[in-house]
Structure formats: structure tokens, C-alpha cells
Protein backbone atom coordinates (compact mmCIF):
# COMPACT_ATOMS: atom_id res chain seq x y z
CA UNK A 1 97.50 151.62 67.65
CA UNK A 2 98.91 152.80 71.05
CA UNK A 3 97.39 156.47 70.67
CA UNK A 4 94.11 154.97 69.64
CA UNK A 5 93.81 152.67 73.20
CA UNK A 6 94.93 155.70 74.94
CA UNK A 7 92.09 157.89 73.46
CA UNK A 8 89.28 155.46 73.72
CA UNK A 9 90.72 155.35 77.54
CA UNK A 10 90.39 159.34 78.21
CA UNK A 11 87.15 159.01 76.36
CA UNK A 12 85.31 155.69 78.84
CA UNK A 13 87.25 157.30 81.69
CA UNK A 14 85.80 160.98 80.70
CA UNK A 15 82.32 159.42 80.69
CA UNK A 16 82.40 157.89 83.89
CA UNK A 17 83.57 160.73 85.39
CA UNK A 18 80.00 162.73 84.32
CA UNK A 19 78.76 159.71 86.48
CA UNK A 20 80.66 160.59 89.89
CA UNK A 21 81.37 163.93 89.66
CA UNK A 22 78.71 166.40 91.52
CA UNK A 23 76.51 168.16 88.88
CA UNK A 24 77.31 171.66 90.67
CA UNK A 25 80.83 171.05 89.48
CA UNK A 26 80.60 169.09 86.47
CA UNK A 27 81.66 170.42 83.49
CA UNK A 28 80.33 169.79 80.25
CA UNK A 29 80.36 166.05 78.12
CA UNK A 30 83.02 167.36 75.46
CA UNK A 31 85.16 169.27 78.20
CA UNK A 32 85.21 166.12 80.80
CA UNK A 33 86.06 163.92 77.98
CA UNK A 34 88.92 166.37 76.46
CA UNK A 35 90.11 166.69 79.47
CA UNK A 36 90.57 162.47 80.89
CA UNK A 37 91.50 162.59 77.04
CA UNK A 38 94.50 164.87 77.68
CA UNK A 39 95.69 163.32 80.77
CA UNK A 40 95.58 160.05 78.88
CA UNK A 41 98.12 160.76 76.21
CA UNK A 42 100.34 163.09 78.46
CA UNK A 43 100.89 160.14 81.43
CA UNK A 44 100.77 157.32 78.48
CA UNK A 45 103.11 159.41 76.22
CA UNK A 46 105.19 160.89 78.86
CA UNK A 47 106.17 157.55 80.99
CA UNK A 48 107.99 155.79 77.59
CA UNK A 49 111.00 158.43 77.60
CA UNK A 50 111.17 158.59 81.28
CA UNK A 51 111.40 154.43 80.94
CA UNK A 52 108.77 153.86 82.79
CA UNK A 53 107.71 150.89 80.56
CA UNK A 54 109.44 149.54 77.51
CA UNK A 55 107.01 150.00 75.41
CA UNK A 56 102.82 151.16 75.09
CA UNK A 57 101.04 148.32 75.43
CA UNK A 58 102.34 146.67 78.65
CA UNK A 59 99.86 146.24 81.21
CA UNK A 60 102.43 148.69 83.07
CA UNK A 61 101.72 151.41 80.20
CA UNK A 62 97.85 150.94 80.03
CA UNK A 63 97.84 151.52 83.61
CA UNK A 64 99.72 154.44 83.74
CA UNK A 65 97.17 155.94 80.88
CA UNK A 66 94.51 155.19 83.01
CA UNK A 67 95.76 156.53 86.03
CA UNK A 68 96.96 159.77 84.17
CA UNK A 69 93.35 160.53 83.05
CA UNK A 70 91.98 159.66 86.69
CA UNK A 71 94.37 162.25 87.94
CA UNK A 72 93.43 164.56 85.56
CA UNK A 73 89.83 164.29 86.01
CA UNK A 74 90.67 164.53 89.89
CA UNK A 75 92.68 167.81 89.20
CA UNK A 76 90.48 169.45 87.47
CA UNK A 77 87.32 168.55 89.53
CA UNK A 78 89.62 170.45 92.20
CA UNK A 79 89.78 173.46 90.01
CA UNK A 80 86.23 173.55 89.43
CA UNK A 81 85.32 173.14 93.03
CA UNK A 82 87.39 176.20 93.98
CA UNK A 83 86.65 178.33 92.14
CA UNK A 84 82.73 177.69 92.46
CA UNK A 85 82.98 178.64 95.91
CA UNK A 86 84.71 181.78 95.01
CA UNK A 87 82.38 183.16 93.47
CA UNK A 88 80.63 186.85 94.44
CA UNK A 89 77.36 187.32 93.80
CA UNK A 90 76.28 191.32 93.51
């Protein structure tokens, strides 16, 4: 039950990202959503372990999901940014 609130999590936080991030860097609807997706489960999965929170579905834990998927998001927005203005042109 955990995994599936930290999936539909990535997935509303990939969505709103297509919302605020610039279309020159936005990536596409799967890829934004796989990504918040990703970042999701690793910060959600990652923080039990590391005791962090007892257990997934503390309002400490759902935070923590929703923070890792912001981050990721944020991360790879950065990525995307710098290596658009890399680019060469011939």
C-alpha cells in the first residue's frame, strides 16, 4: 500500500512539473513522470533503513516522498538546462 501512495505521488508531482517547467527544457509526459516517479520511491524507500521514520505512512515518510520527487524533478530540470545551452549548431 506504501509503494502504491509513493507512485501515485511521483506520478501528480511528475504532472505538475509539465506545468512549471519551461517548454524549451521540458522533457516528455512519460519521462517527467518516470522520473518524479523514481525520486519518489528512492527518498520514500531509502529514508526507512536510514530511520528516518518508523515506518511509510507517517506524515514524516509522505513528506520525504514528496520532497524526493521535487528534488528529482529539480535535478534533472538542471541537467536538461545545461546541456541545452551546450549545444553547437553547424
Amino acid at each position: 500500500m506504501a509503494i502504491l501512495i509513493m507512485l501515485l505521488i511521483g506520478l501528480a508531482v511528475g504532472l505538475g512539473a509539465q506545468w512549471f517547467i519551461p517548454r524549451r527544457y521540458r522533457a516528455s509526459l512519460v519521462i517527467t513522470v518516470l522520473v518524479a516517479i523514481a525520486g519518489a520511491l528512492a527518498f520514500g524507500l531509502v529514508g526507512l533503513p536510514l530511520g528516518l521514520y518508523p515506518r511509510y505512512m507517517t506524515v514524516r515518510g509522505l513528506t520525504m516522498t514528496v520532497v524526493g520527487a521535487i528534488f528529482t524533478m529539480l535535478v534533472y530540470g538542471a541537467v536538461l538546462a545545461g546541456s541545452a545551452g551546450r549545444r553547437r549548431r553547424i
